[in-house]
Protein backbone atom coordinates (compact mmCIF):
# COMPACT_ATOMS: atom_id res chain seq x y z
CA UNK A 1 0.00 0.00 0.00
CA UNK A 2 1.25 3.25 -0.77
CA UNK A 3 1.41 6.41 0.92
CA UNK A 4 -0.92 8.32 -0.83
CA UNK A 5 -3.54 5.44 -0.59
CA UNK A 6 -2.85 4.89 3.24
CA UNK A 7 -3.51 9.09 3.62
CA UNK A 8 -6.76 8.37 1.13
CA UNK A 9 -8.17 5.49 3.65
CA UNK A 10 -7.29 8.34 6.68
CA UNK A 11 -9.42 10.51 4.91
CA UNK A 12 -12.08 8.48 4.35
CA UNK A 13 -15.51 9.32 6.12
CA UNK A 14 -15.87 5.31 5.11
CA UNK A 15 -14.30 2.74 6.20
CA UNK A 16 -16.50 -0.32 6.98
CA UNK A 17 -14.53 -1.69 3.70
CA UNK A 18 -11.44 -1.02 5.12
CA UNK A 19 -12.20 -3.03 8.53
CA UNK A 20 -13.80 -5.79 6.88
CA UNK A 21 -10.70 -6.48 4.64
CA UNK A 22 -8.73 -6.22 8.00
CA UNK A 23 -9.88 -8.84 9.47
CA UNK A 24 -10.30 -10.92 6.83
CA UNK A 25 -6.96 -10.34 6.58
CA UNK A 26 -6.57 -11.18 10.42
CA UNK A 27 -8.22 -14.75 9.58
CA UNK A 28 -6.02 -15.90 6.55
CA UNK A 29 -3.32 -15.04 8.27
CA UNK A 30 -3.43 -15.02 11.91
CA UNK A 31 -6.17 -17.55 12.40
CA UNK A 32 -9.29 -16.93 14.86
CA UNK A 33 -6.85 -17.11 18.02
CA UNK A 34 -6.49 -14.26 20.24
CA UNK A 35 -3.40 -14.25 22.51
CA UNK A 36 -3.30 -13.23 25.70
CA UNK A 37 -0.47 -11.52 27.47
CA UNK A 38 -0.83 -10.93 31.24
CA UNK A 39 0.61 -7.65 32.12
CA UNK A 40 2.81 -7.09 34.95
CA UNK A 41 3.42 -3.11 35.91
CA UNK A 42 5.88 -3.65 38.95
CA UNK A 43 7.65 -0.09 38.76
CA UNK A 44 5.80 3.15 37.72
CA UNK A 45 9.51 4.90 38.53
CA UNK A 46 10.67 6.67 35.51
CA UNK A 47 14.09 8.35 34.48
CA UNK A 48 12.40 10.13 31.43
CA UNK A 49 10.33 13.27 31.10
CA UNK A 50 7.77 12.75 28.28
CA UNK A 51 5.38 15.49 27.92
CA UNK A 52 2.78 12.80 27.59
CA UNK A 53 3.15 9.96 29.64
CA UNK A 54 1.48 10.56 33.64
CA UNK A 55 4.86 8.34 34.90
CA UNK A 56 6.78 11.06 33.46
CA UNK A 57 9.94 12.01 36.32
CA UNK A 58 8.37 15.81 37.13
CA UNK A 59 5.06 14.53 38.12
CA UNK A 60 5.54 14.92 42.04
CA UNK A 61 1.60 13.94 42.38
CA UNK A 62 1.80 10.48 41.78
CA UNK A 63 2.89 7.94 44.54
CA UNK A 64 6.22 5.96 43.28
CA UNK A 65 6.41 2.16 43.55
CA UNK A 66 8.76 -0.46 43.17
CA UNK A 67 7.81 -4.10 43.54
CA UNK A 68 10.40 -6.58 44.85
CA UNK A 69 11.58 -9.32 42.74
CA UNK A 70 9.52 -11.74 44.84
CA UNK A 71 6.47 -10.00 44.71
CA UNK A 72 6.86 -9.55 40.96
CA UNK A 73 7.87 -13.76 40.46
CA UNK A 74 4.55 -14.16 42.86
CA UNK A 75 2.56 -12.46 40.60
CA UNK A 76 4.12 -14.40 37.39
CA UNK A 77 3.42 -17.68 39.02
CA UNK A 78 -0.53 -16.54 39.73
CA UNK A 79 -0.82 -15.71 36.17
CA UNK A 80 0.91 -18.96 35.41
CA UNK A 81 -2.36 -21.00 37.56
CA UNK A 82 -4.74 -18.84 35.80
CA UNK A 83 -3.81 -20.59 33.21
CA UNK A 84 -1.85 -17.47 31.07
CA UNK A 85 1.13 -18.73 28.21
CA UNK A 86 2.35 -15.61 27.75
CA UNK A 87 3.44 -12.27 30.54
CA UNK A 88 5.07 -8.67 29.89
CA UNK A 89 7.00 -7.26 32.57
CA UNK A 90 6.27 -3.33 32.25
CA UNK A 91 7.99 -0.35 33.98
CA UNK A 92 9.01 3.08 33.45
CA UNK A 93 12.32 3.28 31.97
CA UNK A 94 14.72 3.45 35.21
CA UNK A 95 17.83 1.56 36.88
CA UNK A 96 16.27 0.69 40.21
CA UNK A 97 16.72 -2.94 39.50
CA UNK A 98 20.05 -4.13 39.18
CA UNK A 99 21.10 -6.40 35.87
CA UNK A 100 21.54 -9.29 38.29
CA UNK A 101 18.15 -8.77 39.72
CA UNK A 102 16.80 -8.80 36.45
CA UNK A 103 18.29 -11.54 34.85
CA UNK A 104 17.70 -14.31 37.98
CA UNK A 105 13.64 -13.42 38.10
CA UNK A 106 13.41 -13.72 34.45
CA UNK A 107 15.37 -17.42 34.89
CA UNK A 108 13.00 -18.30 37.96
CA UNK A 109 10.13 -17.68 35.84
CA UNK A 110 11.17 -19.90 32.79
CA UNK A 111 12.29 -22.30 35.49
CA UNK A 112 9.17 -22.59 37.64
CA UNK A 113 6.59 -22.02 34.35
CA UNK A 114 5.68 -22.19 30.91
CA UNK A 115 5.67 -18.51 30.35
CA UNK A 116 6.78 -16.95 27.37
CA UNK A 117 8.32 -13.38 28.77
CA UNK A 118 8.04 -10.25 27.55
CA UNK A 119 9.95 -7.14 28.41
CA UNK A 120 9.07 -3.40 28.39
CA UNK A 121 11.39 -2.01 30.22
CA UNK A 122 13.04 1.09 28.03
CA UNK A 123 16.43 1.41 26.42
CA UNK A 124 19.38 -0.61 27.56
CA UNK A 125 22.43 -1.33 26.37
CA UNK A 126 23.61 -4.20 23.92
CA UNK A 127 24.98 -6.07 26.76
CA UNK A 128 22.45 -5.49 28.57
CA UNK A 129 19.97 -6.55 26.19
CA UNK A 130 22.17 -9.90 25.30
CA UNK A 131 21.87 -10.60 29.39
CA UNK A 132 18.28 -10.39 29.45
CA UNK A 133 18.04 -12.67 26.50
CA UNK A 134 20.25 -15.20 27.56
CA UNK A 135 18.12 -15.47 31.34
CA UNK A 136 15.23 -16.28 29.03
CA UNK A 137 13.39 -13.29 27.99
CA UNK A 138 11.63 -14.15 24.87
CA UNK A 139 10.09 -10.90 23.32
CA UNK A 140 10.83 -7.29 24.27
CA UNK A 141 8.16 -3.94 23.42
CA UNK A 142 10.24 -1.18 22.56
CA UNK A 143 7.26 1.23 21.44
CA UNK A 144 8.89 4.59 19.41
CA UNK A 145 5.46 6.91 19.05
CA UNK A 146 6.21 8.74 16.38
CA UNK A 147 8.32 8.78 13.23
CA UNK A 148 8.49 12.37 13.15
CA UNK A 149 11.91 13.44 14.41
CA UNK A 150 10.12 17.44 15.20
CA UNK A 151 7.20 15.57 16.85
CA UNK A 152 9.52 13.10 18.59
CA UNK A 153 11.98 15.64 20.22
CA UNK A 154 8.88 18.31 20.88
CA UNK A 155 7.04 15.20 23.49
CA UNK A 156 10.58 13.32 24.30
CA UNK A 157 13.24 15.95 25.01
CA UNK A 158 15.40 13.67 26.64
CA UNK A 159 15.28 11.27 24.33
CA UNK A 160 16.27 10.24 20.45
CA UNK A 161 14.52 8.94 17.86
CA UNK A 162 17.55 7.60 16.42
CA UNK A 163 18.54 5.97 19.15
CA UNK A 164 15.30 4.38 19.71
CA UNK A 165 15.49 2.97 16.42
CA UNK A 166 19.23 1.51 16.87
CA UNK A 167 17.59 -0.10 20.36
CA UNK A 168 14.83 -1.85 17.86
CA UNK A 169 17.81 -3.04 15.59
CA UNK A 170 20.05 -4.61 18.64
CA UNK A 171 17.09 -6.09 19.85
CA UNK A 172 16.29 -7.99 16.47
CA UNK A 173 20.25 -9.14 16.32
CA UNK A 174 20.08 -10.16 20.78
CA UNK A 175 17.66 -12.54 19.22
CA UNK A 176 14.11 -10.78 20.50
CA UNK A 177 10.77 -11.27 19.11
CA UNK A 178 10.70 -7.51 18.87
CA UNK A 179 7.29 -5.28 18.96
CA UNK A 180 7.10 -1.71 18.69
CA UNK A 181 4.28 0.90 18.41
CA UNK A 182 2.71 4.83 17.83
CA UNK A 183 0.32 6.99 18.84
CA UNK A 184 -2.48 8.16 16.94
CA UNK A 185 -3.49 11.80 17.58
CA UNK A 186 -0.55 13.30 18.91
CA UNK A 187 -0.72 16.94 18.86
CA UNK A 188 1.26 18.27 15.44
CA UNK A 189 0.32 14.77 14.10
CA UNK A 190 -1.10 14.98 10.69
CA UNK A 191 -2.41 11.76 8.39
CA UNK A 192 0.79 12.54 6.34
CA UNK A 193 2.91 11.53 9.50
CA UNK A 194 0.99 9.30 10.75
CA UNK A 195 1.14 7.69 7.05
CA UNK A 196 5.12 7.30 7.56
CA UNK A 197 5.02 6.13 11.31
CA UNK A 198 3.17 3.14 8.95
CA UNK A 199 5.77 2.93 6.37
CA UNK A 200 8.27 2.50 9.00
CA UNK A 201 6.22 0.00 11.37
CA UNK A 202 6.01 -1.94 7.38
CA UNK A 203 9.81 -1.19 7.26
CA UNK A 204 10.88 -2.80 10.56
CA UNK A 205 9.37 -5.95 9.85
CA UNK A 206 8.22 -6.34 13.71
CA UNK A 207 6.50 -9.47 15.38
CA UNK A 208 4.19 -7.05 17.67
CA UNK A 209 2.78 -3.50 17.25
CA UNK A 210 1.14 -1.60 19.74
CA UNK A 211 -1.30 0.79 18.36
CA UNK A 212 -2.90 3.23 20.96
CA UNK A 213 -5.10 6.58 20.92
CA UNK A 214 -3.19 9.25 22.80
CA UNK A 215 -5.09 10.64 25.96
CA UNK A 216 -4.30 13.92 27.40
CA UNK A 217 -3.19 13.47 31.18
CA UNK A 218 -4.01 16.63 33.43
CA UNK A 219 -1.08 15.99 35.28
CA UNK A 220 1.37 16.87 32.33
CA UNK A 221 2.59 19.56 29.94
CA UNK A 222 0.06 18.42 27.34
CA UNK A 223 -3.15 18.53 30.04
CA UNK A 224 -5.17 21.08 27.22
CA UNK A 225 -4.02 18.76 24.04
CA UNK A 226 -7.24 17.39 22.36
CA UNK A 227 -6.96 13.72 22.27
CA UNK A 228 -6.55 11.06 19.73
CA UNK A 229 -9.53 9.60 18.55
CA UNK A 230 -10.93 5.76 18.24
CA UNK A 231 -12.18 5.98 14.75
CA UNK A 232 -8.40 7.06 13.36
CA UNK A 233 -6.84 4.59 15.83
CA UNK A 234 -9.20 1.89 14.34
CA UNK A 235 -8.45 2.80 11.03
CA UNK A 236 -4.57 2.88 11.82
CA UNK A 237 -4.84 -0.88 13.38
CA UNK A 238 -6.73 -2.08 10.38
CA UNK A 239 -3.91 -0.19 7.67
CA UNK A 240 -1.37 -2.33 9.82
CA UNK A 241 -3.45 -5.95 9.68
CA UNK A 242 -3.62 -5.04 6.12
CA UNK A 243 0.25 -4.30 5.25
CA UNK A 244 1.92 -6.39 7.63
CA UNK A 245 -0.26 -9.60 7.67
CA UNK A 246 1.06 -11.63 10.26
CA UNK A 247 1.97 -9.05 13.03
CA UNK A 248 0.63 -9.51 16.73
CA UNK A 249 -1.64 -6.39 16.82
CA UNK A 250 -3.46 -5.67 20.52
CA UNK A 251 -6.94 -4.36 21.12
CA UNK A 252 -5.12 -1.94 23.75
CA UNK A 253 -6.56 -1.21 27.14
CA UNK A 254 -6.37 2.71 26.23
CA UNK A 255 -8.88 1.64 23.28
CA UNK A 256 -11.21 0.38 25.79
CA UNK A 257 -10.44 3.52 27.87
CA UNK A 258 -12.03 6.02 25.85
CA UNK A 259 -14.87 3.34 24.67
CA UNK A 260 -16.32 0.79 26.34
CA UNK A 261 -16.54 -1.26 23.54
CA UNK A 262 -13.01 -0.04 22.36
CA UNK A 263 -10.96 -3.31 22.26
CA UNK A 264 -14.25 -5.49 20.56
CA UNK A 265 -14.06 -2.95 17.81
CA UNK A 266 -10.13 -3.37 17.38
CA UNK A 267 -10.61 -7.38 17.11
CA UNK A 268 -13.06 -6.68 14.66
CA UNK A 269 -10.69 -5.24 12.50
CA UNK A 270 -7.83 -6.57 12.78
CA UNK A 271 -6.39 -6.82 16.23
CA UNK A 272 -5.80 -10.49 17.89
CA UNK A 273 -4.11 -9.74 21.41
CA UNK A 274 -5.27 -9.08 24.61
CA UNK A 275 -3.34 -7.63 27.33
CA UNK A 276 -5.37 -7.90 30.50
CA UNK A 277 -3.72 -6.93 33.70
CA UNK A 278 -2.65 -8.94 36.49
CA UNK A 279 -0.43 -6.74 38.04
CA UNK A 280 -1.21 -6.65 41.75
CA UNK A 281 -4.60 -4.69 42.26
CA UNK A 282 -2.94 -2.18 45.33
CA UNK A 283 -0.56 -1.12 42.56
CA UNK A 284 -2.49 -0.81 39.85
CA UNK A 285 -3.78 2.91 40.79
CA UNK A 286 -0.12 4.73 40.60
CA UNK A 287 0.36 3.54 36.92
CA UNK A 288 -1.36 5.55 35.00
CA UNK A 289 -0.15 6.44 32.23
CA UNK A 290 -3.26 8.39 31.03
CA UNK A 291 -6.55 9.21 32.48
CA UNK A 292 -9.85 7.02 32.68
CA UNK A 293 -7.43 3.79 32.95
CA UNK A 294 -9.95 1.05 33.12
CA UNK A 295 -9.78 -2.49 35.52
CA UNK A 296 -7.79 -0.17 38.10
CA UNK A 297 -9.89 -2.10 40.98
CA UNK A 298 -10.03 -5.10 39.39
CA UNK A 299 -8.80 -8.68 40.66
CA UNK A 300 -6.23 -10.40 37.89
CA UNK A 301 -8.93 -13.18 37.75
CA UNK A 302 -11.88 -10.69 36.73
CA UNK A 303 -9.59 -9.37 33.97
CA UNK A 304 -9.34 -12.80 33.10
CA UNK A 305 -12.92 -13.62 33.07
CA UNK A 306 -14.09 -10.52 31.28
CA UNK A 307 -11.14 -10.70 28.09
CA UNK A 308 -12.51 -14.48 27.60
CA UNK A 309 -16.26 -13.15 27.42
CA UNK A 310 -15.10 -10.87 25.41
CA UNK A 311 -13.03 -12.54 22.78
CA UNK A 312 -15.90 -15.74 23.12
CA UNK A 313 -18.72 -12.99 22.25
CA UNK A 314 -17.11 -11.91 18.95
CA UNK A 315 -16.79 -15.75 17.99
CA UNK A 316 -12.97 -16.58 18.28
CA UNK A 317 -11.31 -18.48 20.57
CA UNK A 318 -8.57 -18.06 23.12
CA UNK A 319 -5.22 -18.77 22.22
CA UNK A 320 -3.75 -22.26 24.04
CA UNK A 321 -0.25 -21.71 23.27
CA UNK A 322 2.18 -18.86 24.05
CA UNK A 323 1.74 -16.77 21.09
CA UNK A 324 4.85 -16.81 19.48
CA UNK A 325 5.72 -14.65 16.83
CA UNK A 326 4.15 -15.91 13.40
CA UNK A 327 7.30 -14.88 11.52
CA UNK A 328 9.39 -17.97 13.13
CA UNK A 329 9.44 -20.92 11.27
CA UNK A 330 7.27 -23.44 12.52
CA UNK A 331 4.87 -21.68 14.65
CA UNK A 332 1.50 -22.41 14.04
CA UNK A 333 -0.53 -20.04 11.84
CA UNK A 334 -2.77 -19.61 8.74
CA UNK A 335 -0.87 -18.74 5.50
CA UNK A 336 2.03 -16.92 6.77
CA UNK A 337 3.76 -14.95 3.76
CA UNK A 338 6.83 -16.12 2.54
């Protein structure tokens, strides 16, 4: 697909075409699984200052937490006997936790379960990275935002595009099943940018993207931004089902934020990952990263129970294996290109 015709479906006041070819798309390719990641948020501590993100370092109103490897291998094993494949392990990006730390939770997991681990932990170095691997880390979400370099440096001062990017590549060679991911509705986003943050997702050749709406957060730079909107971030999933065929696309919990029926609508056209939350509940109230955060007082086995309803209302079924990447050879999926 081309730019021009990706800017065309953006400007579209149409697009039940677009979303039906999406997941038709999603079925040929991806089969009627959806995967389920349980998500882990043990450290809402962040060395960063995004103008965006409510974990950002200047926010003095939230209250900081750090859970202690134990706490965060207790909560890996309960999502292990509630019968999850598949966990991320999700902070801000910081160096409270020491490599060593790190590396022997990540082993105790793959030792004591079945779990295939992801990481979202920020930008480390290739060493670093290679460590992580080598303990047993599986897949690692390294999300950029934007692929506007003006845009980029306006929300991320302390931070480089470029650099991001180079992350993504050491992570493909460290031997990660590597996902990435935008924003739709940034403010000085435009269809023509958000049009190359797709060329590049294309480019990158990832085994996960993470498409999400952005939210304005009152308790950042950006509290008087208008918001991104579902209809653009449901078009921009269904682009991505479209172009890249086999990725691992989730219905995002900030899609169900701003719409209760947010994350059916993303399976519908395209997505086929859920990432329901069984991160402690006492925690769960100091990560937000935007407002209107939904399942804050929920118990990891009601997020359970309501993703399955969910996923079994819309007619597919729920993934029983750990969701690998359909770009290895030899995972199981429907028509994989190439």
């Amino acid at each position: 697909m081309t730019r021009a015709e990706i800017i065309r479906h953006f400007n579209s006041d149409n697009s039940a075409e677009l979303f039906a070819e999406a997941d038709r798309v999603r079925l040929e390719y991806c089969g009627e699984a959806v995967h389920l990641r349980g998500l882990i948020e043990f450290s809402n501590v962040c060395a960063r200052d995004c103008w965006y993100c409510g974990l950002r370092r200047s926010n003095r109103q939230i209250e900081r937490y750090q859970m202690a490897p134990a706490e965060i291998l207790a909560a890996a094993r309960a999502a292990h006997q509630l019968g999850y494949k598949s966990i991320v392990l999700q902070s801000g990006e910081n160096d409270c936790y020491p490599l060593g730390d790190l590396t022997s939770l990540i082993a105790e997991i793959k030792q004591d379960t079945d779990l295939a681990v992801t990481l979202s932990i920020g930008e480390k170095t290739a060493a670093q990275y290679a460590a992580l691997k080598a303990a047993g880390a599986d897949r690692y979400l390294l999300r950029f935002e934007t692929s506007s370099e003006k845009i980029y440096q306006a929300l991320k001062p302390d931070s480089s595009l470029k650099e991001r990017l180079r992350c993504l590549s050491i992570l493909r060679d460290a031997g990660f099943q590597v996902g990435s991911g935008i924003m739709v509705g940034l403010p000085g986003q435009s269809v023509e940018t958000l049009a190359e943050d797709i060329l590049l997702l294309e480019q990158l050749d990832l085994d996960m993207i993470g498409i999400g709406p952005f939210i304005a957060n009152p308790l950042t730079p950006l509290k008087d931004a208008a918001s991104g909107t579902l209809a653009m971030t449901l078009k921009t999933v269904a682009l991505l089902r479209i172009i890249t065929k086999n990725t691992h696309i989730p219905a995002t919990t900030a899609m169900g934020s701003i719409d209760p029926q947010g994350r059916q609508k993303a399976l519908s056209c395209g997505a086929n990952v859920l990432m329901p939350n069984v991160t402690p509940t006492r925690h769960r109230q100091h990560y937000q990263l935007y407002p209107g955060k939904i399942c804050l007082n929920d118990a990891p086995e009601d997020c359970l129970f309501c993703v399955e309803g969910m996923a079994r209302s819309l007619g597919r079924e729920i993934g029983k294996d750990q969701g690998h990447s359909y770009k290895i050879k030899g995972v199981k999926g429907a028509g994989r290109p190439g």
